[in-house]
C-alpha atoms as a PDB file:
ATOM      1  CA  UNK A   1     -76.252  15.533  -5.613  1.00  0.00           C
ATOM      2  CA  UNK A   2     -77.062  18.533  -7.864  1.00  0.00           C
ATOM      3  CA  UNK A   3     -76.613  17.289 -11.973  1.00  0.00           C
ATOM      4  CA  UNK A   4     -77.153  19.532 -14.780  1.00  0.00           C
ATOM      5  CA  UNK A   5     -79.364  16.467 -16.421  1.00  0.00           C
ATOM      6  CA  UNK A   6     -80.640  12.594 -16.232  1.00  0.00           C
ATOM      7  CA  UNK A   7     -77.744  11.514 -18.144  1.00  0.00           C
ATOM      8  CA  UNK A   8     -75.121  12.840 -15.581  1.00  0.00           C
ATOM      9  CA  UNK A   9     -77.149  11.528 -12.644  1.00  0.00           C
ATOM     10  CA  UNK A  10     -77.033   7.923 -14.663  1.00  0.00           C
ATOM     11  CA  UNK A  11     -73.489   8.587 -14.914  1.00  0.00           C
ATOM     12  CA  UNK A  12     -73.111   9.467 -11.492  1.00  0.00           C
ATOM     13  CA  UNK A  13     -74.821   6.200 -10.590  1.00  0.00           C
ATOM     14  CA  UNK A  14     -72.342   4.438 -12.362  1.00  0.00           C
ATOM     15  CA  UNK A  15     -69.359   6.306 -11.180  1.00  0.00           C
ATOM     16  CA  UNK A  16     -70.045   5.357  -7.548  1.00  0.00           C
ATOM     17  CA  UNK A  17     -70.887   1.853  -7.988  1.00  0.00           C
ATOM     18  CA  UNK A  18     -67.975   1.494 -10.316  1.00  0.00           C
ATOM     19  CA  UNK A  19     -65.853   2.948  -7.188  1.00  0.00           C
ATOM     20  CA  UNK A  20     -68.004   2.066  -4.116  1.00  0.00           C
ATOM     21  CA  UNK A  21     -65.469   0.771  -1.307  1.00  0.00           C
ATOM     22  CA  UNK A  22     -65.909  -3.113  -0.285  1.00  0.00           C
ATOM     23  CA  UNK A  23     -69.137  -3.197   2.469  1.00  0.00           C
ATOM     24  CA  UNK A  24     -70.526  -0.409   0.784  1.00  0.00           C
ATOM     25  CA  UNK A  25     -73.571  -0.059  -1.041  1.00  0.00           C
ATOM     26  CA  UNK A  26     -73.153   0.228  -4.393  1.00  0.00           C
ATOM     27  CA  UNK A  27     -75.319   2.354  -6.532  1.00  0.00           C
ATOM     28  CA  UNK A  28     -78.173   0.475  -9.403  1.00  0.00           C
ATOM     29  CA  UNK A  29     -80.924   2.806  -9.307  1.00  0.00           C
ATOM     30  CA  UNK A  30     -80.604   6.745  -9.635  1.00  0.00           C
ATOM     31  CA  UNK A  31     -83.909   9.057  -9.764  1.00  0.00           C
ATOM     32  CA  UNK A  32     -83.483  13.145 -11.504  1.00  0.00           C
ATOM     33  CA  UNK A  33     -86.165  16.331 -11.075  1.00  0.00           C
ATOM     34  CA  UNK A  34     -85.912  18.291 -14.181  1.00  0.00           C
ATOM     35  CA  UNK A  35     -88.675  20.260 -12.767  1.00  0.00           C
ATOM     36  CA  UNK A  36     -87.724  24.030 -12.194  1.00  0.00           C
ATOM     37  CA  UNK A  37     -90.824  23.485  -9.315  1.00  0.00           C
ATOM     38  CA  UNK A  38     -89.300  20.779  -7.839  1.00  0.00           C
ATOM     39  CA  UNK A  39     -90.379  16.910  -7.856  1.00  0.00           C
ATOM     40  CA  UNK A  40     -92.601  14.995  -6.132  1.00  0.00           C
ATOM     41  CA  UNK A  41     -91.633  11.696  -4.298  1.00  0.00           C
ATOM     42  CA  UNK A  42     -93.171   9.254  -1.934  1.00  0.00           C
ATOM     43  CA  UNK A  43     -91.182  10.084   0.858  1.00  0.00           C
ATOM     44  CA  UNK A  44     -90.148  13.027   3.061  1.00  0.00           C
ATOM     45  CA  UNK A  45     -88.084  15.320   1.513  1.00  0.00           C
ATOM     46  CA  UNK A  46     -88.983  18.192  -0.962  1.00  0.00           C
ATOM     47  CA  UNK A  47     -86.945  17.415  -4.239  1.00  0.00           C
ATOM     48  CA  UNK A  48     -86.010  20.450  -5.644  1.00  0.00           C
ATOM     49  CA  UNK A  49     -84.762  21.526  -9.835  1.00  0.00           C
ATOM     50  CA  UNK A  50     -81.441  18.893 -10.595  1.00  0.00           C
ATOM     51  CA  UNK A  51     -81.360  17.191  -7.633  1.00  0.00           C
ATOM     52  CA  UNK A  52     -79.933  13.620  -8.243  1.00  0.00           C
ATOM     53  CA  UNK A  53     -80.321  11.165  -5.887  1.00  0.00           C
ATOM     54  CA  UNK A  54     -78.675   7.826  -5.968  1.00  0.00           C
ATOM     55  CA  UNK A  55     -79.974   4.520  -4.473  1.00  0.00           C
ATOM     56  CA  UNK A  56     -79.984   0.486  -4.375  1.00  0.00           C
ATOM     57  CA  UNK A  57     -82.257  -1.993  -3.881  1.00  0.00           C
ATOM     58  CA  UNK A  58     -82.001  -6.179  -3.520  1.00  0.00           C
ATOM     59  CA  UNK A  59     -83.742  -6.508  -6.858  1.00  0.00           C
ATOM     60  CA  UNK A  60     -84.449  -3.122  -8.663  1.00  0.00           C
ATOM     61  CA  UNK A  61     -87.254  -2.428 -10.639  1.00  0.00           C
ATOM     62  CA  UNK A  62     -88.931   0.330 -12.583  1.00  0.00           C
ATOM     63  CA  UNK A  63     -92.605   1.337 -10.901  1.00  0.00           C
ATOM     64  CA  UNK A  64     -92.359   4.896 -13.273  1.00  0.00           C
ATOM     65  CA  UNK A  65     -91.249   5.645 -16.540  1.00  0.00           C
ATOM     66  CA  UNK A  66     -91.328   9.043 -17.494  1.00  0.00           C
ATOM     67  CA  UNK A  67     -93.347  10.894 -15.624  1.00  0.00           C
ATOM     68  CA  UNK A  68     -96.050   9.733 -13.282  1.00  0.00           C
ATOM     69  CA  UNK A  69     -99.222   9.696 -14.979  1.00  0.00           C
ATOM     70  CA  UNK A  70    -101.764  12.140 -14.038  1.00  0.00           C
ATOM     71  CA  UNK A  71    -103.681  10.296 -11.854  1.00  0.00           C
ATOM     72  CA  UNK A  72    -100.982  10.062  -9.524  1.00  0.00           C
ATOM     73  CA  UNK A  73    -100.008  13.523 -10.442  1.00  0.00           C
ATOM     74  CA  UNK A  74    -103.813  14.575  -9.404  1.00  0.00           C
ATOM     75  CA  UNK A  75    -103.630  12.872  -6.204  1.00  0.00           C
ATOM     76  CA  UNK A  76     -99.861  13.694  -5.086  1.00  0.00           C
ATOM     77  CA  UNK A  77     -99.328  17.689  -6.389  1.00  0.00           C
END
């Protein structure tokens, strides 16, 4: 997904979980770049300016508010 900001990739969140078909995962956890450079992430994929992905997990938590702080920033460019 490609969302001019956070609040439309929250609302895209919603949006699918509100209409996710029975069986399917439903949507409680969405994660936005603003970053014209693109956004790091723990994982394999290079996240690039308004991308929007959407996710779930069993019991969702938040591990980063913000912005990662600089010493992860320093160690994960």
């Amino acid at each position: 997904h490609h969302k001019e900001s956070a609040a439309d990739c929250c609302q895209a969140c919603l949006d699918q979980a509100k209409n996710v078909k029975p069986g399917d995962t439903r949507c409680n956890i969405w994660v936005y770049c603003p970053s014209e450079f693109g956004c790091y992430s723990p994982d394999i994929y290079e996240h690039r300016h308004q991308e929007c992905w959407l996710k779930y997990a069993e019991k969702p938590r938040q591990n980063f508010k913000d912005r990662y702080s600089e010493t992860y920033r320093n160690n994960h460019p």
